[in-house]
PDB file of N, CA and C in Angstrom:
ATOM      1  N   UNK A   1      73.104-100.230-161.372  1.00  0.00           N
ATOM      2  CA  UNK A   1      73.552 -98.937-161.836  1.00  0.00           C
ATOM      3  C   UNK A   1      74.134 -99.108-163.221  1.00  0.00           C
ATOM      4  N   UNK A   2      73.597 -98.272-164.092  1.00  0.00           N
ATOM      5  CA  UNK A   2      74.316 -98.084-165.698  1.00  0.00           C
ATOM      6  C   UNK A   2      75.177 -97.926-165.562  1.00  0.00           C
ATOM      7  N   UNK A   3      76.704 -99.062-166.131  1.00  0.00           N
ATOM      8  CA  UNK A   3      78.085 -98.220-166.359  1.00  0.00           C
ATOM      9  C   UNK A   3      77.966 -97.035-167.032  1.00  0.00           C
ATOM     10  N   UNK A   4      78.490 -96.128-166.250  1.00  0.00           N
ATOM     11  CA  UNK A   4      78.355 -94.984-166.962  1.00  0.00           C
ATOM     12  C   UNK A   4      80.224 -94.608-166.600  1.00  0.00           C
ATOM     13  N   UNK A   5      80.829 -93.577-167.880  1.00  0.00           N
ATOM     14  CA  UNK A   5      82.213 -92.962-167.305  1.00  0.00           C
ATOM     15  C   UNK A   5      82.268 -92.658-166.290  1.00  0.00           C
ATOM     16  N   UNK A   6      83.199 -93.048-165.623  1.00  0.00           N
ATOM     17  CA  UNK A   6      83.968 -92.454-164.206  1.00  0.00           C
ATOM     18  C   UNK A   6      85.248 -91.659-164.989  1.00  0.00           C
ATOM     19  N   UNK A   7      85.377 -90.498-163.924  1.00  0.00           N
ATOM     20  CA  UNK A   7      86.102 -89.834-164.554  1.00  0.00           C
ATOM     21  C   UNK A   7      87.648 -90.189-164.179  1.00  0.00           C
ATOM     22  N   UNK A   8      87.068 -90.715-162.929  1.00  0.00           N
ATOM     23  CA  UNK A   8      88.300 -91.364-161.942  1.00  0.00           C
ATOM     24  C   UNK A   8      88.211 -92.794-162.028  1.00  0.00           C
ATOM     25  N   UNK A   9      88.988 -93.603-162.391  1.00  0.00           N
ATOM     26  CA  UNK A   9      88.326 -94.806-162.281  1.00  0.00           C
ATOM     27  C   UNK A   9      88.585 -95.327-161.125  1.00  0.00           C
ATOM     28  N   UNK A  10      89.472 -94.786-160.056  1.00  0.00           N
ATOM     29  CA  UNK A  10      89.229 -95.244-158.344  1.00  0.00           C
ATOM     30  C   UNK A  10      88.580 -95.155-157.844  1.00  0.00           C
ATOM     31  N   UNK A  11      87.293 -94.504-158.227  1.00  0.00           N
ATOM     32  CA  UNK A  11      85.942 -93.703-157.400  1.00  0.00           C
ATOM     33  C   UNK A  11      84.590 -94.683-157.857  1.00  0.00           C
ATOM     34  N   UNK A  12      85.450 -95.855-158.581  1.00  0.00           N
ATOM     35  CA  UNK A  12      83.861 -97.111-159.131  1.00  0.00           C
ATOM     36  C   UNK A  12      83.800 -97.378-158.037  1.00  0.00           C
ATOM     37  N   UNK A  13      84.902 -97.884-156.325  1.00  0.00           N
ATOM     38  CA  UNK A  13      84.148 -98.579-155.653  1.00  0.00           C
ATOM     39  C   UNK A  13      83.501 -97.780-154.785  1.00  0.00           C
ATOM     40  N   UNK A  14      83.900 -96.520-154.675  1.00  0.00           N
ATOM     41  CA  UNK A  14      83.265 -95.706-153.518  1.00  0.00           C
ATOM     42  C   UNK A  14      81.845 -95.397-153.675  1.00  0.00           C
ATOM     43  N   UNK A  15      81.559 -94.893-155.042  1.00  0.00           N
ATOM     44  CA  UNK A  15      80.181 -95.078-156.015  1.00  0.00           C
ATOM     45  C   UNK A  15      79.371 -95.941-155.710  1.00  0.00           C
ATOM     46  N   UNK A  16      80.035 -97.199-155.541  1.00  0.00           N
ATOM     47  CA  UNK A  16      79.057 -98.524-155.352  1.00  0.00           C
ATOM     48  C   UNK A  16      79.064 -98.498-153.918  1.00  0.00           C
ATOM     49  N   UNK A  17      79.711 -98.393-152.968  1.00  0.00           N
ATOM     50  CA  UNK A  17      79.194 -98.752-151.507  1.00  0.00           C
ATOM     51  C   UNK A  17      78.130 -97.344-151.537  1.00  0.00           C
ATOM     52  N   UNK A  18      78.100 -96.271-152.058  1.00  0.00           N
ATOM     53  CA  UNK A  18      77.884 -95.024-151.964  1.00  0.00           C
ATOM     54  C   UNK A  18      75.980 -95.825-152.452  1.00  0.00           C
ATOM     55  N   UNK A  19      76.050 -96.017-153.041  1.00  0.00           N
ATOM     56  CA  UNK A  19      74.539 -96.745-153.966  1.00  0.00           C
ATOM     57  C   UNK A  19      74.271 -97.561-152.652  1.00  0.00           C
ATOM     58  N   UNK A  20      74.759 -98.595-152.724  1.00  0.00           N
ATOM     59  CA  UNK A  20      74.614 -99.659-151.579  1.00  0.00           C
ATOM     60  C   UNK A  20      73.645 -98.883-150.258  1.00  0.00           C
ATOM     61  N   UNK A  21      74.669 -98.268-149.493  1.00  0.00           N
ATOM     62  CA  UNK A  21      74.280 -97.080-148.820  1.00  0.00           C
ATOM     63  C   UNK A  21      73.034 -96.789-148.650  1.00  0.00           C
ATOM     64  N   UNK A  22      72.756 -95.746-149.527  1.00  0.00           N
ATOM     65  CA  UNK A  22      71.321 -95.187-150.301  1.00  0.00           C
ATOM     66  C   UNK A  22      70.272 -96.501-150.159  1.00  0.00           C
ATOM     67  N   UNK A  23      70.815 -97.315-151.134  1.00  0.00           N
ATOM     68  CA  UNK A  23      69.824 -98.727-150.738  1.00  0.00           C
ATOM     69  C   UNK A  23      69.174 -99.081-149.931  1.00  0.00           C
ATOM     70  N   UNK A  24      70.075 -99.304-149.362  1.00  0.00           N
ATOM     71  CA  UNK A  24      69.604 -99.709-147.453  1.00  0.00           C
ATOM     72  C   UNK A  24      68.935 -99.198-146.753  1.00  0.00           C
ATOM     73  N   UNK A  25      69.036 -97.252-146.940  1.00  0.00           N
ATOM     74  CA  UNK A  25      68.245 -96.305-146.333  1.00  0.00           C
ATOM     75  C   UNK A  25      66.938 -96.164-146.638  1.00  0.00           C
ATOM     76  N   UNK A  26      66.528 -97.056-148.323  1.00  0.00           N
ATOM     77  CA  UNK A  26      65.131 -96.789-148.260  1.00  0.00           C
ATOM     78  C   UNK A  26      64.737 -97.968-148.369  1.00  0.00           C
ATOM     79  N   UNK A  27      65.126 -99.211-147.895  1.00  0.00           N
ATOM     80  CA  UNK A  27      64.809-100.604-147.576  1.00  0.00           C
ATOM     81  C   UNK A  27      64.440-101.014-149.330  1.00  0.00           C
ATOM     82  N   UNK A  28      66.037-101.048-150.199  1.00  0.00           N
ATOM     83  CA  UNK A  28      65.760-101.811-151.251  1.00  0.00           C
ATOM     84  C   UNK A  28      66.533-102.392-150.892  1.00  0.00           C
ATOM     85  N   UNK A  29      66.675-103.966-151.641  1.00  0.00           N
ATOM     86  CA  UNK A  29      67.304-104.912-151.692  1.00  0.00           C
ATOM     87  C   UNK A  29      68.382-105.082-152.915  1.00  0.00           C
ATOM     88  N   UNK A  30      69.396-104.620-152.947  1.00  0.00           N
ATOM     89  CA  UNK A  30      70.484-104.742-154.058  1.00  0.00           C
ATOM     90  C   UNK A  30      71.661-105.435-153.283  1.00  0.00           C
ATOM     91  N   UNK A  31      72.203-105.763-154.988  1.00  0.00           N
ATOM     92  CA  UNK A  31      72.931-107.207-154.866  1.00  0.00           C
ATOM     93  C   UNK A  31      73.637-107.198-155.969  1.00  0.00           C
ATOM     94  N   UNK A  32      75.170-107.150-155.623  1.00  0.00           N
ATOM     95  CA  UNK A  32      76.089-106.721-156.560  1.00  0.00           C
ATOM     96  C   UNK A  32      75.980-106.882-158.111  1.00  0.00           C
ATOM     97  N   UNK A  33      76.428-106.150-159.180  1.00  0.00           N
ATOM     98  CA  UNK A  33      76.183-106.538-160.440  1.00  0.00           C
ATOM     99  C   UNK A  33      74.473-106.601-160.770  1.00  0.00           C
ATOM    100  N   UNK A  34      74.087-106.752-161.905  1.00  0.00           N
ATOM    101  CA  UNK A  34      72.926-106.517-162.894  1.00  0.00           C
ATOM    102  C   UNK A  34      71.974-106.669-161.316  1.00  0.00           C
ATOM    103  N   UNK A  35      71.054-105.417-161.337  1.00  0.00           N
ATOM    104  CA  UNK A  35      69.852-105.678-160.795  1.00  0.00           C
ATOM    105  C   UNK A  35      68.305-105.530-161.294  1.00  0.00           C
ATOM    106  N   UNK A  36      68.290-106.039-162.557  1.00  0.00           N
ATOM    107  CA  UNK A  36      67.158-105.738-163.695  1.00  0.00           C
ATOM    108  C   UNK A  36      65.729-106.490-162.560  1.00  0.00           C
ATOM    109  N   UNK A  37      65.815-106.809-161.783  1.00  0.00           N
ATOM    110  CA  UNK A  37      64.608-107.357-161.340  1.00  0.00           C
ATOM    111  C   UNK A  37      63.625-106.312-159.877  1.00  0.00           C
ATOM    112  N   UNK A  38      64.419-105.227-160.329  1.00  0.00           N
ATOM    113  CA  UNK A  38      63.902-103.997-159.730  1.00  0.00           C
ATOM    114  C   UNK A  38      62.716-103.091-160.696  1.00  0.00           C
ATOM    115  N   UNK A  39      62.070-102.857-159.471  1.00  0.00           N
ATOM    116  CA  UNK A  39      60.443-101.890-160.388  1.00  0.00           C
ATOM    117  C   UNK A  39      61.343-100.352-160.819  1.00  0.00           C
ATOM    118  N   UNK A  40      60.666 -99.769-161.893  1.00  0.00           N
ATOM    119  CA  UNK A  40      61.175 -98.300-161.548  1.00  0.00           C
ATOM    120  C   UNK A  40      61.529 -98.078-160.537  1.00  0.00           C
ATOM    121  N   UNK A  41      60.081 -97.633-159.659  1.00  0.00           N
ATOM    122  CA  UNK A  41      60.013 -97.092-158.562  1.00  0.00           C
ATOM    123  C   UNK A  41      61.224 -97.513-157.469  1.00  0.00           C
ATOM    124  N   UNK A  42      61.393 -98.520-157.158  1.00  0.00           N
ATOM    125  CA  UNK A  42      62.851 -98.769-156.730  1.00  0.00           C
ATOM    126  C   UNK A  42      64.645 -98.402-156.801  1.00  0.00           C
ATOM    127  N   UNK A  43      64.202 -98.760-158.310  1.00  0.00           N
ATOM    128  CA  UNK A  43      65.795 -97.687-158.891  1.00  0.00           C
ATOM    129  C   UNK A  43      65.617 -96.441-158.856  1.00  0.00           C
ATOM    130  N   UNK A  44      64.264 -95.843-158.727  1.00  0.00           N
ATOM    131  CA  UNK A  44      64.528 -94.578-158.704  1.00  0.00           C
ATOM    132  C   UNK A  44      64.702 -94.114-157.472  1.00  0.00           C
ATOM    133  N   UNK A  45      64.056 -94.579-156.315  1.00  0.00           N
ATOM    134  CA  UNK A  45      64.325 -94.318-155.115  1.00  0.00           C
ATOM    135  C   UNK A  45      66.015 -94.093-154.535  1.00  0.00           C
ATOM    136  N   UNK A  46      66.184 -95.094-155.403  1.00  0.00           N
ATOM    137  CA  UNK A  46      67.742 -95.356-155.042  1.00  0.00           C
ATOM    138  C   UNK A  46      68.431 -94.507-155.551  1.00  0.00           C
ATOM    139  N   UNK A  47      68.221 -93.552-156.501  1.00  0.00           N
ATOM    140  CA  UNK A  47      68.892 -92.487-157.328  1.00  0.00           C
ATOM    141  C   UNK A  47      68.691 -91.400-156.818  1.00  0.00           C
ATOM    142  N   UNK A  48      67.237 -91.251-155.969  1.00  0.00           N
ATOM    143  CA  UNK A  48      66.799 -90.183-155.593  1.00  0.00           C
ATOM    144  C   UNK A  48      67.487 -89.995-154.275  1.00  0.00           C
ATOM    145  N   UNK A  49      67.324 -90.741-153.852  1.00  0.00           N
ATOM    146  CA  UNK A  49      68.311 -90.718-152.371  1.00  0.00           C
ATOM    147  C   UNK A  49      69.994 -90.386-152.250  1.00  0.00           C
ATOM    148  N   UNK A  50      70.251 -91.045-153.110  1.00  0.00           N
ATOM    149  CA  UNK A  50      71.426 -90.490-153.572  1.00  0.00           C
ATOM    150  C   UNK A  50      71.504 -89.365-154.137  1.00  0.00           C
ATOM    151  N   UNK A  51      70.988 -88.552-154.481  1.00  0.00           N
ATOM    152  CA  UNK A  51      71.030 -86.917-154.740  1.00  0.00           C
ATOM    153  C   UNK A  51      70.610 -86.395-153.588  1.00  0.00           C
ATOM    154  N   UNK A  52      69.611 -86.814-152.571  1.00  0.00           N
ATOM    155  CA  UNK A  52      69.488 -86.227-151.517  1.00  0.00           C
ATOM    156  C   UNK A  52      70.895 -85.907-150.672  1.00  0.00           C
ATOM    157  N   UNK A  53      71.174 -87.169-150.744  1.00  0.00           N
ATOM    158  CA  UNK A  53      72.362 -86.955-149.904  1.00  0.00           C
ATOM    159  C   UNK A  53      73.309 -85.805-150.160  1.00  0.00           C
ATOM    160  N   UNK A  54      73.571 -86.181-151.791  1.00  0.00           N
ATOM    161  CA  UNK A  54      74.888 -85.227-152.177  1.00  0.00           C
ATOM    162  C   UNK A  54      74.293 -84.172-152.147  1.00  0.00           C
ATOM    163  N   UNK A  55      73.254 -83.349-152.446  1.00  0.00           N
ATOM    164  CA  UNK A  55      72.541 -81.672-152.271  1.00  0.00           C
ATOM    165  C   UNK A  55      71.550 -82.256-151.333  1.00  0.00           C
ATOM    166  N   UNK A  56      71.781 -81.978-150.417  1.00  0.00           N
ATOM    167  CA  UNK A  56      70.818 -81.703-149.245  1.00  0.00           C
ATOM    168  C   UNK A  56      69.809 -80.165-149.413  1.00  0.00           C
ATOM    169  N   UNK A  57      68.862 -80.294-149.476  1.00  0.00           N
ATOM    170  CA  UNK A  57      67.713 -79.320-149.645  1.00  0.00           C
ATOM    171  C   UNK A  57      66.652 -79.119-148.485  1.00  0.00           C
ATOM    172  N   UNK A  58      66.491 -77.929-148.207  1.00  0.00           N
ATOM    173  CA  UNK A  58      65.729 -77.736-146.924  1.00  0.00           C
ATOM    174  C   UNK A  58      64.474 -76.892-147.530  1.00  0.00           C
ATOM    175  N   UNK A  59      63.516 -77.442-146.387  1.00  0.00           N
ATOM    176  CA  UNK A  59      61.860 -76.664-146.976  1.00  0.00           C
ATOM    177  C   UNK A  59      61.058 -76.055-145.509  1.00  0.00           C
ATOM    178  N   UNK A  60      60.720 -74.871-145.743  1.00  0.00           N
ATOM    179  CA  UNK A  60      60.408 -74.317-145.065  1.00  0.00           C
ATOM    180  C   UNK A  60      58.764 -74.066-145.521  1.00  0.00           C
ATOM    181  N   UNK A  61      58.009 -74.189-144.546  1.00  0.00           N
ATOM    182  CA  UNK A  61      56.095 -74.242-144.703  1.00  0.00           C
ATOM    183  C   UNK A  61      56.024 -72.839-143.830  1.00  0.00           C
ATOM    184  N   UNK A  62      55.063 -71.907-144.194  1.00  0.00           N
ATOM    185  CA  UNK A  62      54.498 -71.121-143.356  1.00  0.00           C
ATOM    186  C   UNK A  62      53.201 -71.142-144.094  1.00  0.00           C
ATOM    187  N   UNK A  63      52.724 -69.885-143.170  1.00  0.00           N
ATOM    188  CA  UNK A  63      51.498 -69.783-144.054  1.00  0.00           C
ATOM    189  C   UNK A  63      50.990 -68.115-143.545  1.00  0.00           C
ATOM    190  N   UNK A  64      50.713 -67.450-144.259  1.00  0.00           N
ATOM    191  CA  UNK A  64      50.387 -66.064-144.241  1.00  0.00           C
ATOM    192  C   UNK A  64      48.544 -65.578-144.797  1.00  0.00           C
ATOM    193  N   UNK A  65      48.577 -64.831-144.100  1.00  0.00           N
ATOM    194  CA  UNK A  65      46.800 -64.453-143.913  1.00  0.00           C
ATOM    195  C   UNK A  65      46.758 -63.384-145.758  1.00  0.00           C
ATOM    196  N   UNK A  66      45.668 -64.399-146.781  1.00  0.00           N
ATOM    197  CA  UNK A  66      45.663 -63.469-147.700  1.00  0.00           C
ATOM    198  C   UNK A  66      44.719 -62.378-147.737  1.00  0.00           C
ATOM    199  N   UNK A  67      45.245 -61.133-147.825  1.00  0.00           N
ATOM    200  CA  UNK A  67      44.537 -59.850-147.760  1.00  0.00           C
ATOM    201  C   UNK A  67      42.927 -59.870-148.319  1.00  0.00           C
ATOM    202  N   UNK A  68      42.742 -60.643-149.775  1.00  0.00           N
ATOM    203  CA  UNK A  68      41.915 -60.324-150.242  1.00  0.00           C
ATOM    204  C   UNK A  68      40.612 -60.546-149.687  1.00  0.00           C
ATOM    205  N   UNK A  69      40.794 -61.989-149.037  1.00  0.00           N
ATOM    206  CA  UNK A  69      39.795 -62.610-149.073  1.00  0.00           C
ATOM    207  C   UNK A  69      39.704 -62.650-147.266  1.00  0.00           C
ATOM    208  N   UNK A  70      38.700 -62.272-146.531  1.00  0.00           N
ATOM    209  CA  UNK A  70      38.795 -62.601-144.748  1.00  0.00           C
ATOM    210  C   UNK A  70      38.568 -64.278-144.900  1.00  0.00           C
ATOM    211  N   UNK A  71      39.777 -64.685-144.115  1.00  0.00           N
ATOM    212  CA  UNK A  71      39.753 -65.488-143.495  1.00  0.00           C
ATOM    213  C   UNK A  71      39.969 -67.180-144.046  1.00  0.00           C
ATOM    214  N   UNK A  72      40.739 -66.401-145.287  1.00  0.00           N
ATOM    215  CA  UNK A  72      41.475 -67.260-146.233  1.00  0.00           C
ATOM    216  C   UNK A  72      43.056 -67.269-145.676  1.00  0.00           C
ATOM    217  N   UNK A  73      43.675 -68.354-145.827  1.00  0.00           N
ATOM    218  CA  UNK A  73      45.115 -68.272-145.963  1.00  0.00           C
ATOM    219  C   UNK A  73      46.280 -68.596-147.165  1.00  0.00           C
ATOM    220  N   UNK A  74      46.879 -68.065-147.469  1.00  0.00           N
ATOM    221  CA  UNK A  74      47.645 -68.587-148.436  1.00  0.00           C
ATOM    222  C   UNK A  74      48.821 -69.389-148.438  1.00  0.00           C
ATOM    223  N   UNK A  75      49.496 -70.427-148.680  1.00  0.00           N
ATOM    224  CA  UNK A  75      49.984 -71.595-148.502  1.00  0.00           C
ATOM    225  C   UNK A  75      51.529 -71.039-148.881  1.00  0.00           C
ATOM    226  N   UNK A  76      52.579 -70.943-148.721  1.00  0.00           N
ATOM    227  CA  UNK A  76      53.008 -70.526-149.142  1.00  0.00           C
ATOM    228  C   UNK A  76      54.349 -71.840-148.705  1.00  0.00           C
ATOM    229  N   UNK A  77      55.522 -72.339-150.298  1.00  0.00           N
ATOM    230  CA  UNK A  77      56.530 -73.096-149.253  1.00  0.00           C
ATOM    231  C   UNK A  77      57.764 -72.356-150.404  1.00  0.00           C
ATOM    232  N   UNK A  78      59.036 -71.835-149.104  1.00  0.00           N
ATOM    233  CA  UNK A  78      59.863 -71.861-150.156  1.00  0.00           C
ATOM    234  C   UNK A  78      60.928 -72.670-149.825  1.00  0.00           C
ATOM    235  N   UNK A  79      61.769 -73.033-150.914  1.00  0.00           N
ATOM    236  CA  UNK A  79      62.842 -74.082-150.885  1.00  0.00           C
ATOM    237  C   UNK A  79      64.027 -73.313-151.107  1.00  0.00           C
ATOM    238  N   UNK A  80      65.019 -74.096-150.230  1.00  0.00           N
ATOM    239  CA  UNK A  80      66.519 -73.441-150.618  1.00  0.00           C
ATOM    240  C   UNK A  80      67.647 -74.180-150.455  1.00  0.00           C
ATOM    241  N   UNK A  81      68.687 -74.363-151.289  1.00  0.00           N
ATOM    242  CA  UNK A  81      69.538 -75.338-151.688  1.00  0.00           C
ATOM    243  C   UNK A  81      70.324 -74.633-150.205  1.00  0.00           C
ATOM    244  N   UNK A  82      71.233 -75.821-149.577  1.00  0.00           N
ATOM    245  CA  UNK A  82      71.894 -75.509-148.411  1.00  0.00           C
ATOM    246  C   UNK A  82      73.382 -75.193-149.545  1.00  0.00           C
ATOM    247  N   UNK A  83      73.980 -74.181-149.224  1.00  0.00           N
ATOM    248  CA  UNK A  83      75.108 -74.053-149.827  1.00  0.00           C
ATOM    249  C   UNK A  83      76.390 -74.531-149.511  1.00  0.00           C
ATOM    250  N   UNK A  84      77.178 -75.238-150.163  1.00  0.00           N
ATOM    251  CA  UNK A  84      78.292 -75.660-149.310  1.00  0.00           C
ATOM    252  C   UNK A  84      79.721 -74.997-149.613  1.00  0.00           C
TER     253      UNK A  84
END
């Protein structure tokens, strides 16, 4: 993780088990301090997951019959931030 400002500086270690965490959930392998021997795709997973967590987002699939055409359907998905 880039040092980046903490605004708090008591909240570096919670941050890091908080990463750690995330890690684990999508089977990366991190290991305290510099982890430059990670693909993108890895650190990003790990970033991405960690936003999952903090905004949890829900998706809903239906699918509705389009008028124009018989016997076509139209795909339809909408998304909505869970509010807290």
């Amino acid at each position: 993780m880039a040092k980046s400002k903490v605004v708090v500086p008591e909240a570096r270690e919670a941050l890091d088990r908080f990463k750690m965490e995330a890690a684990s959930e999508v089977g990366v392998n991190l290991k305290q301090g510099y982890n430059g021997d990670l693909t993108s795709k890895q650190a990003g997973s790990v970033g991405g997951q960690m936003v999952n967590l903090m905004m949890p987002e829900q998706q809903w699939k239906f699918q509705r019959i389009n008028r124009n055409a018989y016997g076509h359907c139209t795909h339809i998905t909408l998304s909505m931030v869970a509010g807290l």
